[in-house]
Protein backbone atom coordinates (compact mmCIF):
# COMPACT_ATOMS: atom_id res chain seq x y z
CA UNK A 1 0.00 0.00 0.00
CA UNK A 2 2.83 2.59 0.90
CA UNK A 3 4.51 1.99 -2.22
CA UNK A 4 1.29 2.00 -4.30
CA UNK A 5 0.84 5.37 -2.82
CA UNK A 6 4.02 6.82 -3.25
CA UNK A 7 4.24 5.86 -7.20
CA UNK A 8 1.31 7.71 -7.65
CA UNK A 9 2.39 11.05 -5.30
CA UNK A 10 0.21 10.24 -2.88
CA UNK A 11 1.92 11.04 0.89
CA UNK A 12 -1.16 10.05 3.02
CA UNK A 13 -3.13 6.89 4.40
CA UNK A 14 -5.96 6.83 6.99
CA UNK A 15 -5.86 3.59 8.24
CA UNK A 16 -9.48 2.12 9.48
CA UNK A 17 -10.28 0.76 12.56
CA UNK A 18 -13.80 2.33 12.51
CA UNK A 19 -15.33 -1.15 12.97
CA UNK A 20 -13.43 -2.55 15.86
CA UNK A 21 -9.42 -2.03 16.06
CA UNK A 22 -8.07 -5.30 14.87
CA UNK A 23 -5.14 -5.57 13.61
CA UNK A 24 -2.00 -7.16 15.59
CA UNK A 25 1.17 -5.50 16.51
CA UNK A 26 3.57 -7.55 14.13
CA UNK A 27 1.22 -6.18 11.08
CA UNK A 28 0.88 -2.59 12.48
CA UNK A 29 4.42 -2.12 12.95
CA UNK A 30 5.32 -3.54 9.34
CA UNK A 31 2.94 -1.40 7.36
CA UNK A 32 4.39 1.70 9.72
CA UNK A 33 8.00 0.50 7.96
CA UNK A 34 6.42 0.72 4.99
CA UNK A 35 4.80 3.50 5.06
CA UNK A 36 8.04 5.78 6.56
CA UNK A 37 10.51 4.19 3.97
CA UNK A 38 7.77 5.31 1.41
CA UNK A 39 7.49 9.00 3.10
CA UNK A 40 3.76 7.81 3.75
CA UNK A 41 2.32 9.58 6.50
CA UNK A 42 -0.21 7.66 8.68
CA UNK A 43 -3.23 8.45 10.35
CA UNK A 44 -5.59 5.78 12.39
CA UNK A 45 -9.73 6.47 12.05
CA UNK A 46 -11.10 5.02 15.79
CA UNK A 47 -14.09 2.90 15.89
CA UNK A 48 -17.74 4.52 15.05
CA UNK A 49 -18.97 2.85 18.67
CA UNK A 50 -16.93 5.53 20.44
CA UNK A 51 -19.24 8.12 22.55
CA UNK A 52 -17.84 11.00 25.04
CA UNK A 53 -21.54 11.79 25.49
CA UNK A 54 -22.75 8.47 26.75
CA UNK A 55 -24.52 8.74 30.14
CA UNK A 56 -24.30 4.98 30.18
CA UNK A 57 -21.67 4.23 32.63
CA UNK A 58 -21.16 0.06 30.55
CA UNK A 59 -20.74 2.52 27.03
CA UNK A 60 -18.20 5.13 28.90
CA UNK A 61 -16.04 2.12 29.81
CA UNK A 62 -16.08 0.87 26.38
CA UNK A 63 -15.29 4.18 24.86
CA UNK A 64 -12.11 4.41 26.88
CA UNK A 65 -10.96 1.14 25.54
CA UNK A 66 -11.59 1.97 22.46
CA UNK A 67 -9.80 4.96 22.34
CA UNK A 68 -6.85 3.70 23.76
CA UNK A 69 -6.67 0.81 21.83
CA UNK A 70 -6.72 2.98 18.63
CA UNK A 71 -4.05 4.91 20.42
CA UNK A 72 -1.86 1.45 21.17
CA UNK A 73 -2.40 1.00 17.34
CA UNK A 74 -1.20 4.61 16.24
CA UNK A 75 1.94 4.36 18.14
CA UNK A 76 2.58 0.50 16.37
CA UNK A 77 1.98 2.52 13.01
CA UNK A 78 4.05 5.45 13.96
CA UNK A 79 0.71 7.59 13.16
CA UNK A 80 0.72 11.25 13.78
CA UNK A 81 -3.05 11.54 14.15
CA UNK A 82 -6.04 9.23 15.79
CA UNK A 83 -9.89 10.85 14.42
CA UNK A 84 -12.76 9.73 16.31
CA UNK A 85 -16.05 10.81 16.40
CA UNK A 86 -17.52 12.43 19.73
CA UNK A 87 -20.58 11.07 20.13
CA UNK A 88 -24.86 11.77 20.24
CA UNK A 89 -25.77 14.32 22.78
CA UNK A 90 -28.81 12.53 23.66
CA UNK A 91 -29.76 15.70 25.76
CA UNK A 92 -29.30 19.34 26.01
CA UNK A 93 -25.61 19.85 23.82
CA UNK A 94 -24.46 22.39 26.28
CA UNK A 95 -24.68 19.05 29.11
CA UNK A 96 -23.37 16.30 26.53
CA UNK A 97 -20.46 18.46 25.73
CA UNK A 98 -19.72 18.66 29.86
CA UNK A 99 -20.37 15.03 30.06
CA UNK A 100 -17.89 14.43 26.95
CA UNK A 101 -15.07 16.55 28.53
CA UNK A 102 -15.20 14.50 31.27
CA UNK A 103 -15.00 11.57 30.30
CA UNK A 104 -12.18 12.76 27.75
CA UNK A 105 -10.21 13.59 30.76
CA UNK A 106 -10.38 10.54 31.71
CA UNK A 107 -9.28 9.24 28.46
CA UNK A 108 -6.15 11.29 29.12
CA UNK A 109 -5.06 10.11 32.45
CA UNK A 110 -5.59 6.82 31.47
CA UNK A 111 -3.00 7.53 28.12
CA UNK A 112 -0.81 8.98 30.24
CA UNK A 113 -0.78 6.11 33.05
CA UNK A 114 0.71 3.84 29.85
CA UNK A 115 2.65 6.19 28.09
CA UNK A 116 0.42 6.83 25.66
CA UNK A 117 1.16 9.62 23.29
CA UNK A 118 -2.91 11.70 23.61
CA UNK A 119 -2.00 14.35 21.61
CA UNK A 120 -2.38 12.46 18.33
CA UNK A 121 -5.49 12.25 19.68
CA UNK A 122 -8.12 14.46 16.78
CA UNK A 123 -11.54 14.68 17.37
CA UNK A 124 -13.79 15.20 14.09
CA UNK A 125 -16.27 17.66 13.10
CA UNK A 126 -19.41 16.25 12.00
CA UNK A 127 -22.49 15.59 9.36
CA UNK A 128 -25.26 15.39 11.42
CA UNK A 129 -27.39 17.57 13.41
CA UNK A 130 -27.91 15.20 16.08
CA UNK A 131 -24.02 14.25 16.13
CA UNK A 132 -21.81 16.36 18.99
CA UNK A 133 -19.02 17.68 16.63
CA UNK A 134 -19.41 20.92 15.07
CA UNK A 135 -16.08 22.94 14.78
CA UNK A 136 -17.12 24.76 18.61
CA UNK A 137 -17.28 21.66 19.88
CA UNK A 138 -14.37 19.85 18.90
CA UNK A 139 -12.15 22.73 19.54
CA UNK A 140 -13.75 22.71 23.04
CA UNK A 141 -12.34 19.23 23.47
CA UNK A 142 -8.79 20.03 22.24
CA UNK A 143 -8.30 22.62 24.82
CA UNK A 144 -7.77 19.35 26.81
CA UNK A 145 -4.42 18.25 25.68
CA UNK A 146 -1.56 20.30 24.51
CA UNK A 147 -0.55 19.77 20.99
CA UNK A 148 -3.97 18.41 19.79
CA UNK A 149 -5.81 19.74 16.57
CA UNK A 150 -9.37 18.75 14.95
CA UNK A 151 -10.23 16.63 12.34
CA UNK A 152 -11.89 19.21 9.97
CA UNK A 153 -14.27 17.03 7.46
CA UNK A 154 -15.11 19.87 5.00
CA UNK A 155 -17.65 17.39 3.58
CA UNK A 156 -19.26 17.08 7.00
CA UNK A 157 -19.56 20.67 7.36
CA UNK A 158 -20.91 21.63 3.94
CA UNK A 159 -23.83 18.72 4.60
CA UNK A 160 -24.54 20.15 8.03
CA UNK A 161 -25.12 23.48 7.13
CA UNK A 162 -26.99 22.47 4.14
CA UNK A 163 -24.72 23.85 1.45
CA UNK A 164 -22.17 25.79 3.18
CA UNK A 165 -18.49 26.21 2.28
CA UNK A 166 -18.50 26.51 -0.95
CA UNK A 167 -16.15 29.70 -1.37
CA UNK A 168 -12.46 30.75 -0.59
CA UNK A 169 -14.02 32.93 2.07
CA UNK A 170 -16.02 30.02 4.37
CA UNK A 171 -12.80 27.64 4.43
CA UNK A 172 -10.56 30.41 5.54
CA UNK A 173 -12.91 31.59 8.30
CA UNK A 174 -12.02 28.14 9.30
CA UNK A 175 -8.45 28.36 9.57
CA UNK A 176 -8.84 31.76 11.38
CA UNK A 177 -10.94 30.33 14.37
CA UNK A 178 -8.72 26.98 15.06
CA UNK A 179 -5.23 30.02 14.65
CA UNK A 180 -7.40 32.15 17.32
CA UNK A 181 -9.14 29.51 19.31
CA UNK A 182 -6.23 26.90 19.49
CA UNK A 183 -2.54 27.84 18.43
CA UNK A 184 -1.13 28.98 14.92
CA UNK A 185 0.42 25.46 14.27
CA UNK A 186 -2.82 23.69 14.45
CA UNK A 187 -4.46 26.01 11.79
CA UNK A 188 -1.10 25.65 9.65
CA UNK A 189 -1.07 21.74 10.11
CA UNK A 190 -4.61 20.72 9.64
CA UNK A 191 -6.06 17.25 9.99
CA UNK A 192 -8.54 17.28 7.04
CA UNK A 193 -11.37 15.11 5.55
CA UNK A 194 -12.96 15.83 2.23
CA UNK A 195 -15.50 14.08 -0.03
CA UNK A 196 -18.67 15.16 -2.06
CA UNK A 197 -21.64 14.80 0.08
CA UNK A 198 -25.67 14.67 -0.31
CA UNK A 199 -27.65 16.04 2.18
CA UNK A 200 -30.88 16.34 3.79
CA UNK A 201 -32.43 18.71 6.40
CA UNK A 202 -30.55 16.87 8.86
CA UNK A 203 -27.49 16.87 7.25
CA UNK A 204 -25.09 14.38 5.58
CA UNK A 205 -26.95 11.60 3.98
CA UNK A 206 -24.15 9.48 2.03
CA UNK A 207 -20.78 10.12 -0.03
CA UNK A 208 -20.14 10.53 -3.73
CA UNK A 209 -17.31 11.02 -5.98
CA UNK A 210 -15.64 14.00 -7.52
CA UNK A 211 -17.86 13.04 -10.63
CA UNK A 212 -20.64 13.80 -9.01
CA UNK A 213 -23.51 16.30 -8.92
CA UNK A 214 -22.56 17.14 -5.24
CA UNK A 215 -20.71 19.29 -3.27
CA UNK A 216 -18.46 21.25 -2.26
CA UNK A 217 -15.46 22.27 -4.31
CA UNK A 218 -12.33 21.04 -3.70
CA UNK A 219 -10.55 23.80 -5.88
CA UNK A 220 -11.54 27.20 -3.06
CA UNK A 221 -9.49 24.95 -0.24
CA UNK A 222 -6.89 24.15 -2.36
CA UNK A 223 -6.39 27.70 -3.56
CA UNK A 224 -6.62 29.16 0.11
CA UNK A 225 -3.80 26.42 1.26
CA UNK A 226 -1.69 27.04 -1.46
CA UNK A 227 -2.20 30.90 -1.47
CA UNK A 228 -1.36 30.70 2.49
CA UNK A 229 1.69 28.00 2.27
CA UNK A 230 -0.10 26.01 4.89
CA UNK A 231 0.86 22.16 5.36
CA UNK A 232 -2.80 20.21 6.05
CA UNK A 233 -2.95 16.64 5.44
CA UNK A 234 -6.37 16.12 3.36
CA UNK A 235 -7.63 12.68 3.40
CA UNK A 236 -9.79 11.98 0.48
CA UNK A 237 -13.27 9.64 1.50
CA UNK A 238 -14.84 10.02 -2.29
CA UNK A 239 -16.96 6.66 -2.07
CA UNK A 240 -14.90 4.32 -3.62
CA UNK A 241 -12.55 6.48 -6.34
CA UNK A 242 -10.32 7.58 -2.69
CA UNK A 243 -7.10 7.36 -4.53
CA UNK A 244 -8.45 8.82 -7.92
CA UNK A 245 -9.79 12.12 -6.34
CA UNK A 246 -7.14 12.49 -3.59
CA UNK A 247 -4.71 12.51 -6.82
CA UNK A 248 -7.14 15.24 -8.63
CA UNK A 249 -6.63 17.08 -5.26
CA UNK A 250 -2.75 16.62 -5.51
CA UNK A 251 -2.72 17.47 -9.14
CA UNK A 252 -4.67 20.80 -8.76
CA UNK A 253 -2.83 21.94 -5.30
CA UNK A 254 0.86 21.46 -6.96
CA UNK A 255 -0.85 23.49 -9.74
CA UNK A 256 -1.60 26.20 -7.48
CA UNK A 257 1.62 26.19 -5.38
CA UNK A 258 2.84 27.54 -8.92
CA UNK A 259 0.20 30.14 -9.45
CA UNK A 260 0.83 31.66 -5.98
């Protein structure tokens, strides 16, 4: 996979474990090898089950363990980022984002009792309405740890706000808030998910391809990265052409590196 990558100028690989984190240390540590003698950057997606929200003392448990297994994983890989969803409210956001803190404390004593690197740790923005995750929220949670940054799924965001982010202007606001809320190196050094999306009232309803009648643009990012000389890593989630748009990305933001 690495080398697959790097032949085609590809530098980046999100590897799943958003069913269950299952893969064994002998494997994880020899497609990390890979991966850095290919100058493949990895990234680990943590299992959908995860939720900071839960009042459910049985789920809360779980959610630790899941975490921190994804976390045991990452540092096999040699990742430099862990996403993970937050959670549902359930109740009042203002309360499930409390409850989610705390139990993300706990998540962060518990990486530190093993040595644990938590500030890989990147906690995404969401699709949904009824998801806890918009860009507030997530930012809220990397206050936590020192050295984290968000998971900023551009895809997610234009389905939430049913049709948002669209122009140059919307994605830099972006940028602005995590370089005024957070630090300057977490704006510059973005973890970033992007895909065509359909949406309903509630927000995202399923993925598409770059060929698609869907949005939103890849090209307005692209120029506003490339204008600005920051260093984001963009993970491409097109549903099923991942490589073939993530290269159209590639392709375009080289393109635009020149122009600037």
């Amino acid at each position: 996979m690495p080398g697959w990558l790097s032949r085609r100028f590809l530098t980046a690989y999100e590897y799943q474990c958003s069913r269950g984190v299952h893969v064994g240390e002998k494997t994880a540590r020899a497609i990390g090898q890979a991966a850095a003698a290919s100058d493949v950057a990895l990234s680990v997606h943590a299992p959908y089950y995860i939720n900071l929200a839960t009042e459910d003392a049985a789920i809360a448990e779980k959610t630790i363990n899941h975490i921190i297994k994804s976390l045991t994983v990452a540092s096999w890989l040699g990742a430099v980022r862990v996403v993970f969803h937050s959670g549902s409210p359930g109740t009042e956001r203002s309360a499930a984002l409390e409850r989610a803190k705390r139990l993300f404390a706990q998540v962060l004593e518990e990486a530190a009792r093993l040595g644990l690197d938590a500030s890989v740790l990147s906690p995404e923005t969401m699709g949904k309405k009824n998801q806890l995750g918009n860009l507030a929220e997530v930012i809220e949670l990397c206050k936590l740890q020192e050295g984290m940054i968000p998971t900023v799924d551009f895809g997610h965001m234009h389905a939430v706000t049913c049709g948002g982010y669209t122009e140059k202007d919307e994605f830099a606001a972006v940028f602005e808030t995590i370089g005024d809320k957070l630090n300057a190196k977490a704006a510059e050094c973005l973890h970033i998910h992007f895909s065509r999306i359909e949406f309903t009232k509630a927000g995202e309803r399923r993925h598409w391809t770059f060929s698609d009648p869907f949005g939103p643009p890849h090209e307005p990012l692209l120029d506003y990265i490339a204008a600005n000389r920051l260093t984001p890593t963009i993970i491409c989630e097109s549903a099923g052409t991942q490589a073939i748009d993530a290269k159209l990305m590639a392709d375009y933001y080289r393109l635009a590196l020149t122009k600037s």
